[in-house]
PDB file of N, CA and C in Angstrom:
ATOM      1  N   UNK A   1     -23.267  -4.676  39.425  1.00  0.00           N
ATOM      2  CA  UNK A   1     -23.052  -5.861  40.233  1.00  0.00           C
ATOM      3  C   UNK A   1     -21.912  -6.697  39.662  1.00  0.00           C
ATOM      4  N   UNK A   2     -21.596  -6.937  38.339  1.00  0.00           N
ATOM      5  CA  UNK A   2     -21.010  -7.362  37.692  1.00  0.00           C
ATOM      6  C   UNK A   2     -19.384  -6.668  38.232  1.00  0.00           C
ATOM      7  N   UNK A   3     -19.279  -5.287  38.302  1.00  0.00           N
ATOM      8  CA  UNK A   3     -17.851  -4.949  38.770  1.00  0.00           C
ATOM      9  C   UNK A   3     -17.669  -4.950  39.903  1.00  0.00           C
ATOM     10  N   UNK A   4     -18.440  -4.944  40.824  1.00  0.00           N
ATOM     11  CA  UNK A   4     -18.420  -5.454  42.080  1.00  0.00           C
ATOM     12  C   UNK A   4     -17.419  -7.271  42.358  1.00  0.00           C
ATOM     13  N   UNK A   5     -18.645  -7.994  41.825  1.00  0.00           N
ATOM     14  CA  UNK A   5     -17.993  -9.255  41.530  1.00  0.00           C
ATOM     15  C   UNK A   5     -16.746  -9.667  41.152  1.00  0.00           C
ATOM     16  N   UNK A   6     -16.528  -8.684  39.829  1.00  0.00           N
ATOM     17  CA  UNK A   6     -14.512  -9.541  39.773  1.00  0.00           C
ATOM     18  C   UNK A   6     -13.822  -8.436  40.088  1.00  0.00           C
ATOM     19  N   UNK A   7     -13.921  -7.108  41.198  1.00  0.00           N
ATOM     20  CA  UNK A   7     -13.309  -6.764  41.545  1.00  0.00           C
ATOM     21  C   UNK A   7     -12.964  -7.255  42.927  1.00  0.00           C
ATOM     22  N   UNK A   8     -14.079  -7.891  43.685  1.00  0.00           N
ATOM     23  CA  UNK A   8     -13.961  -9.265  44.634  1.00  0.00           C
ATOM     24  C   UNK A   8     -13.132 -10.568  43.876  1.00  0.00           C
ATOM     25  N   UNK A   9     -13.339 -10.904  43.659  1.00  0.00           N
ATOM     26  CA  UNK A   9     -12.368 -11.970  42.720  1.00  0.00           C
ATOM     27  C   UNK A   9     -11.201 -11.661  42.405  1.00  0.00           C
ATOM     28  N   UNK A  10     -10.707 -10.263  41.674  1.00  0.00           N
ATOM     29  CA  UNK A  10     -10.000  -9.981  41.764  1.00  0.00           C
ATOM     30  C   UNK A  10      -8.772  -9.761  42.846  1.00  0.00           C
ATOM     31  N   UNK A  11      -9.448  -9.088  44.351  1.00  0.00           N
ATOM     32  CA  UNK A  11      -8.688  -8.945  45.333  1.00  0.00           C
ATOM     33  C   UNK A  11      -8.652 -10.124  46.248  1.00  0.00           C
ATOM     34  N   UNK A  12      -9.332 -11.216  46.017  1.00  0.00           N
ATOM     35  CA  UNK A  12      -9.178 -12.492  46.754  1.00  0.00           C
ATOM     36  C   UNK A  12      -7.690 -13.260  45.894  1.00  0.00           C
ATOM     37  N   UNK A  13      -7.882 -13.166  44.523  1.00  0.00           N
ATOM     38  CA  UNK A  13      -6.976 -13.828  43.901  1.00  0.00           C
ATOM     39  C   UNK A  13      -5.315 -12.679  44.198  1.00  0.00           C
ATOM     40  N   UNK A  14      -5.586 -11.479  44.671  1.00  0.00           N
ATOM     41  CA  UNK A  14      -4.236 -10.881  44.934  1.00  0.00           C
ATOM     42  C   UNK A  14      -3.832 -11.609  46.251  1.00  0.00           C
ATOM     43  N   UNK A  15      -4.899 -11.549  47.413  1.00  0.00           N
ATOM     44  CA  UNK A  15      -4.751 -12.416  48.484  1.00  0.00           C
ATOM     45  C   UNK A  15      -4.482 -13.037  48.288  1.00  0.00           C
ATOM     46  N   UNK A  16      -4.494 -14.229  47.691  1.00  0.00           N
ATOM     47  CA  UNK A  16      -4.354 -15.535  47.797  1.00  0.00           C
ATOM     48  C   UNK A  16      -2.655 -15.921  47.451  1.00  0.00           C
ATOM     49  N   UNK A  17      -2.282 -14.932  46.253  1.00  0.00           N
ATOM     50  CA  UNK A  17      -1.099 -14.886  46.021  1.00  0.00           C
ATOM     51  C   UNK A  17       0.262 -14.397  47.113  1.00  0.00           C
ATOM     52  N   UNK A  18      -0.369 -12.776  47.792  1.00  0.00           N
ATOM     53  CA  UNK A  18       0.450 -12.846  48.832  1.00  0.00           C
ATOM     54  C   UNK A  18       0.256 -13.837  50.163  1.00  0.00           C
ATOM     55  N   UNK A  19      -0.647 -14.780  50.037  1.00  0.00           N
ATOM     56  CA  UNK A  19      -0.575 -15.623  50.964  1.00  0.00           C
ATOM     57  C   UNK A  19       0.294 -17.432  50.718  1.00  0.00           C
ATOM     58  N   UNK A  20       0.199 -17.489  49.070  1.00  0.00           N
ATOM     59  CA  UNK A  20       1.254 -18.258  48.914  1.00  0.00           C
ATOM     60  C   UNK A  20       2.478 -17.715  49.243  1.00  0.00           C
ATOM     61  N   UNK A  21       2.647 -16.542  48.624  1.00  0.00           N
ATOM     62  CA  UNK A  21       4.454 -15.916  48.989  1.00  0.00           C
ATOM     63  C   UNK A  21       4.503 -16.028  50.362  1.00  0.00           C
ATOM     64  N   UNK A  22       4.021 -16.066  51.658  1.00  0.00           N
ATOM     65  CA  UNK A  22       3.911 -15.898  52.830  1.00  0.00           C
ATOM     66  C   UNK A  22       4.162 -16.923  53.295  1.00  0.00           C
ATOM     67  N   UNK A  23       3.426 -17.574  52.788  1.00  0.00           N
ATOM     68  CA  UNK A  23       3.693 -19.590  53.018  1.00  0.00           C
ATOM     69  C   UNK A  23       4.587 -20.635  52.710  1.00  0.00           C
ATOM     70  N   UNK A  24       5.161 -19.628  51.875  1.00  0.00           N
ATOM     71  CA  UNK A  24       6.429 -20.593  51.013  1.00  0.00           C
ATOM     72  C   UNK A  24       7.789 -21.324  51.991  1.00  0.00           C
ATOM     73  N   UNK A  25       7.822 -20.638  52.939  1.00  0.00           N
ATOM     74  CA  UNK A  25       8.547 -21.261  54.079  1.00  0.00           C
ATOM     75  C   UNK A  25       8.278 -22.855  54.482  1.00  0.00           C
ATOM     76  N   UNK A  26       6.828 -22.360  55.360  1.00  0.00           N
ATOM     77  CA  UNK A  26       6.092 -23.663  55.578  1.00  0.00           C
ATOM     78  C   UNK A  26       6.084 -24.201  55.062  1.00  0.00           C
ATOM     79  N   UNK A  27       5.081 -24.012  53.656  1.00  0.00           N
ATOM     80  CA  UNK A  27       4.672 -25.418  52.251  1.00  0.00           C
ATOM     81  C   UNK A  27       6.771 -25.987  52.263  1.00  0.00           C
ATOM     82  N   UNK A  28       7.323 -25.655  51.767  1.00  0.00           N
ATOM     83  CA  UNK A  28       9.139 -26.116  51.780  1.00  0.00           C
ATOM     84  C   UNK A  28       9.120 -27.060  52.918  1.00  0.00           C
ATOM     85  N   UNK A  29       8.873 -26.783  54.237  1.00  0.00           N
ATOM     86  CA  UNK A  29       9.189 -27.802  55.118  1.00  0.00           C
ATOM     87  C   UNK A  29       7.902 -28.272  55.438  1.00  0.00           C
ATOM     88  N   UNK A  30       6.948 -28.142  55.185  1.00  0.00           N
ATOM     89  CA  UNK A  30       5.964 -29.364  55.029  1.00  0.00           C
ATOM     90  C   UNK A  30       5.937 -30.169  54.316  1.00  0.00           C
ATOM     91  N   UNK A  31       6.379 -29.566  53.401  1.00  0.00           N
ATOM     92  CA  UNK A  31       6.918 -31.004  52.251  1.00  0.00           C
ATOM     93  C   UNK A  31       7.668 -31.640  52.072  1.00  0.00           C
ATOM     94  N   UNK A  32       8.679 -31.779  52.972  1.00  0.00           N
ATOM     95  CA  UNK A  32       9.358 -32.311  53.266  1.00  0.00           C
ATOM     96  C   UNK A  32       9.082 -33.619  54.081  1.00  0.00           C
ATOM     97  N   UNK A  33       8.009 -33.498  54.975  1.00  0.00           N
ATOM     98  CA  UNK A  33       7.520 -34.566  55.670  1.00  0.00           C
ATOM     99  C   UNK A  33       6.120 -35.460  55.021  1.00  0.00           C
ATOM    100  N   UNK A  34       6.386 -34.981  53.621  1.00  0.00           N
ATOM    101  CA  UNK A  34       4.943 -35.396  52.608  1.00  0.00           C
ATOM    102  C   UNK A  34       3.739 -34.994  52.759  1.00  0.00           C
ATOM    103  N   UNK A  35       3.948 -33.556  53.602  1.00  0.00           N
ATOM    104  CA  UNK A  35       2.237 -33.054  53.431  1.00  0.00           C
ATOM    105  C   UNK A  35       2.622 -31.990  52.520  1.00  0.00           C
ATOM    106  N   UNK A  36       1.625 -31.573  51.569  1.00  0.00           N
ATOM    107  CA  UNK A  36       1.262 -30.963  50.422  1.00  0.00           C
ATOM    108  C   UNK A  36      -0.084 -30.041  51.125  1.00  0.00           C
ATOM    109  N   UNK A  37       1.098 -28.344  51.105  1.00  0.00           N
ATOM    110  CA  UNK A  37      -0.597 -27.234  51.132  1.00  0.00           C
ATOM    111  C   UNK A  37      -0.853 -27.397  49.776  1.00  0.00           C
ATOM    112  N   UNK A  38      -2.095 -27.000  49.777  1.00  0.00           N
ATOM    113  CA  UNK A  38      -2.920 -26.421  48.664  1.00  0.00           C
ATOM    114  C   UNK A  38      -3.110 -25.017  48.169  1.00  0.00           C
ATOM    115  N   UNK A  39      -2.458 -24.260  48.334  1.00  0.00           N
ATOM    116  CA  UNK A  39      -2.371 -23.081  47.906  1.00  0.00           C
ATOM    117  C   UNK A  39      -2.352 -22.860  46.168  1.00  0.00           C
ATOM    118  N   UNK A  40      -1.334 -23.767  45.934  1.00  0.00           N
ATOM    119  CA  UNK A  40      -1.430 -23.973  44.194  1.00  0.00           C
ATOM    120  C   UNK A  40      -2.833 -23.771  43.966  1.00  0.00           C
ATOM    121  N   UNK A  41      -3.891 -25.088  44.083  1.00  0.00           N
ATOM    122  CA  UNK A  41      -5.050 -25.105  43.586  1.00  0.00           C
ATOM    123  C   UNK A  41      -5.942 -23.915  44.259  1.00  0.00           C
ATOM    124  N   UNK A  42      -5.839 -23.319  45.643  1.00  0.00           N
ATOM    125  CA  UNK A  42      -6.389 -21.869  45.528  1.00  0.00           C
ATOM    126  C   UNK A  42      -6.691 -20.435  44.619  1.00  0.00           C
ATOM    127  N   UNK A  43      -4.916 -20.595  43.783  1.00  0.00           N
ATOM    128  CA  UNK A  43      -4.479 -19.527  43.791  1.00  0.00           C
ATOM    129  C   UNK A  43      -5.278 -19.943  42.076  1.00  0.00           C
ATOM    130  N   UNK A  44      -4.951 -21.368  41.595  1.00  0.00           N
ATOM    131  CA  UNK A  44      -5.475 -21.957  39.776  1.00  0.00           C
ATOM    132  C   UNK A  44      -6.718 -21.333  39.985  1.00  0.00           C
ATOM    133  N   UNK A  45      -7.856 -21.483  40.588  1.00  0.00           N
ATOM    134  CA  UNK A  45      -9.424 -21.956  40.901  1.00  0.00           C
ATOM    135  C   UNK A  45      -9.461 -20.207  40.915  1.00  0.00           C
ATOM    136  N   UNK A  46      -9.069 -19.344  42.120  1.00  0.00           N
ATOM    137  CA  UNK A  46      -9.376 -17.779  41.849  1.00  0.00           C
ATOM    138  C   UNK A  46      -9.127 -17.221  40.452  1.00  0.00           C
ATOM    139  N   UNK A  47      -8.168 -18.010  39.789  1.00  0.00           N
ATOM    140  CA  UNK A  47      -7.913 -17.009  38.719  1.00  0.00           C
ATOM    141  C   UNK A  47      -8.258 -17.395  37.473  1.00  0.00           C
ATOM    142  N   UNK A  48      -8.575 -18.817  37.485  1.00  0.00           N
ATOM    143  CA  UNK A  48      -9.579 -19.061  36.480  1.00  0.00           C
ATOM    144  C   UNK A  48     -11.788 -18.557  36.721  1.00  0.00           C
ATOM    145  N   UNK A  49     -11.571 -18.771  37.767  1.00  0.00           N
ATOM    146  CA  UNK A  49     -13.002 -17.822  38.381  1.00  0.00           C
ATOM    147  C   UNK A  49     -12.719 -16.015  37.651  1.00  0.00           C
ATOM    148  N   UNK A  50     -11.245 -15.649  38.158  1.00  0.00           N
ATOM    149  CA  UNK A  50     -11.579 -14.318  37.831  1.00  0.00           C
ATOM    150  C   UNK A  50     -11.348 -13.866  35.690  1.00  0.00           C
ATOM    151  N   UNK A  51     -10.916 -15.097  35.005  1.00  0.00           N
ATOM    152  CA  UNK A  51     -11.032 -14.660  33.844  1.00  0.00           C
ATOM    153  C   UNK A  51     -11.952 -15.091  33.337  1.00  0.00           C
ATOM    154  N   UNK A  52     -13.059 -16.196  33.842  1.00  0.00           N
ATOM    155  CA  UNK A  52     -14.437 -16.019  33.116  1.00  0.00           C
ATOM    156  C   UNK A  52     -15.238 -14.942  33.437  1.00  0.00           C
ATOM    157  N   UNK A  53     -15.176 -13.812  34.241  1.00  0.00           N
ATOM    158  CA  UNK A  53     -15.449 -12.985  34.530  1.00  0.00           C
ATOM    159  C   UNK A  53     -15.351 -11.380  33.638  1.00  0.00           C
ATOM    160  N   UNK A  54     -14.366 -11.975  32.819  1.00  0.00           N
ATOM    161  CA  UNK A  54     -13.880 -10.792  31.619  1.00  0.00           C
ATOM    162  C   UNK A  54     -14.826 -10.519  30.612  1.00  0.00           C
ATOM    163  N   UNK A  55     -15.193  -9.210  30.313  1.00  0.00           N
ATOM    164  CA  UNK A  55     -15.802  -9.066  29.601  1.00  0.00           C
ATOM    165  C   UNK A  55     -15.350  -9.646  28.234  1.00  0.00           C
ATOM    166  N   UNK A  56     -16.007 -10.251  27.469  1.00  0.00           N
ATOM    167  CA  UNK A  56     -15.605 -10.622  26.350  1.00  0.00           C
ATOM    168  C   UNK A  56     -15.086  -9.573  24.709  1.00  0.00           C
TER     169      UNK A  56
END
């Protein structure tokens, strides 16, 4: 169950990354008009989720 788990974690946090690269257009001209995506804190939060997950 355990490799199940951060191999889910794992492929959410690859998602998440090609979905910042994807977005990087938008987030650029959204920010421009002072809205801020959140993708940053998506992408922090998966990948600190997926290294407490490491076997020690």
């Amino acid at each position: 169950m355990g490799r199940l788990h951060r191999a889910t974690l794992f492929a959410l946090y690859q998602l998440t990354l090609v979905a910042g690269i994807a977005l990087l257009p938008l987030a650029l001209l959204t920010r421009r008009f002072g809205v801020q995506l959140p993708v940053d804190r998506a992408i922090l939060g998966l990948k600190e989720r997926y290294e407490q997950t490491q076997p020690a």
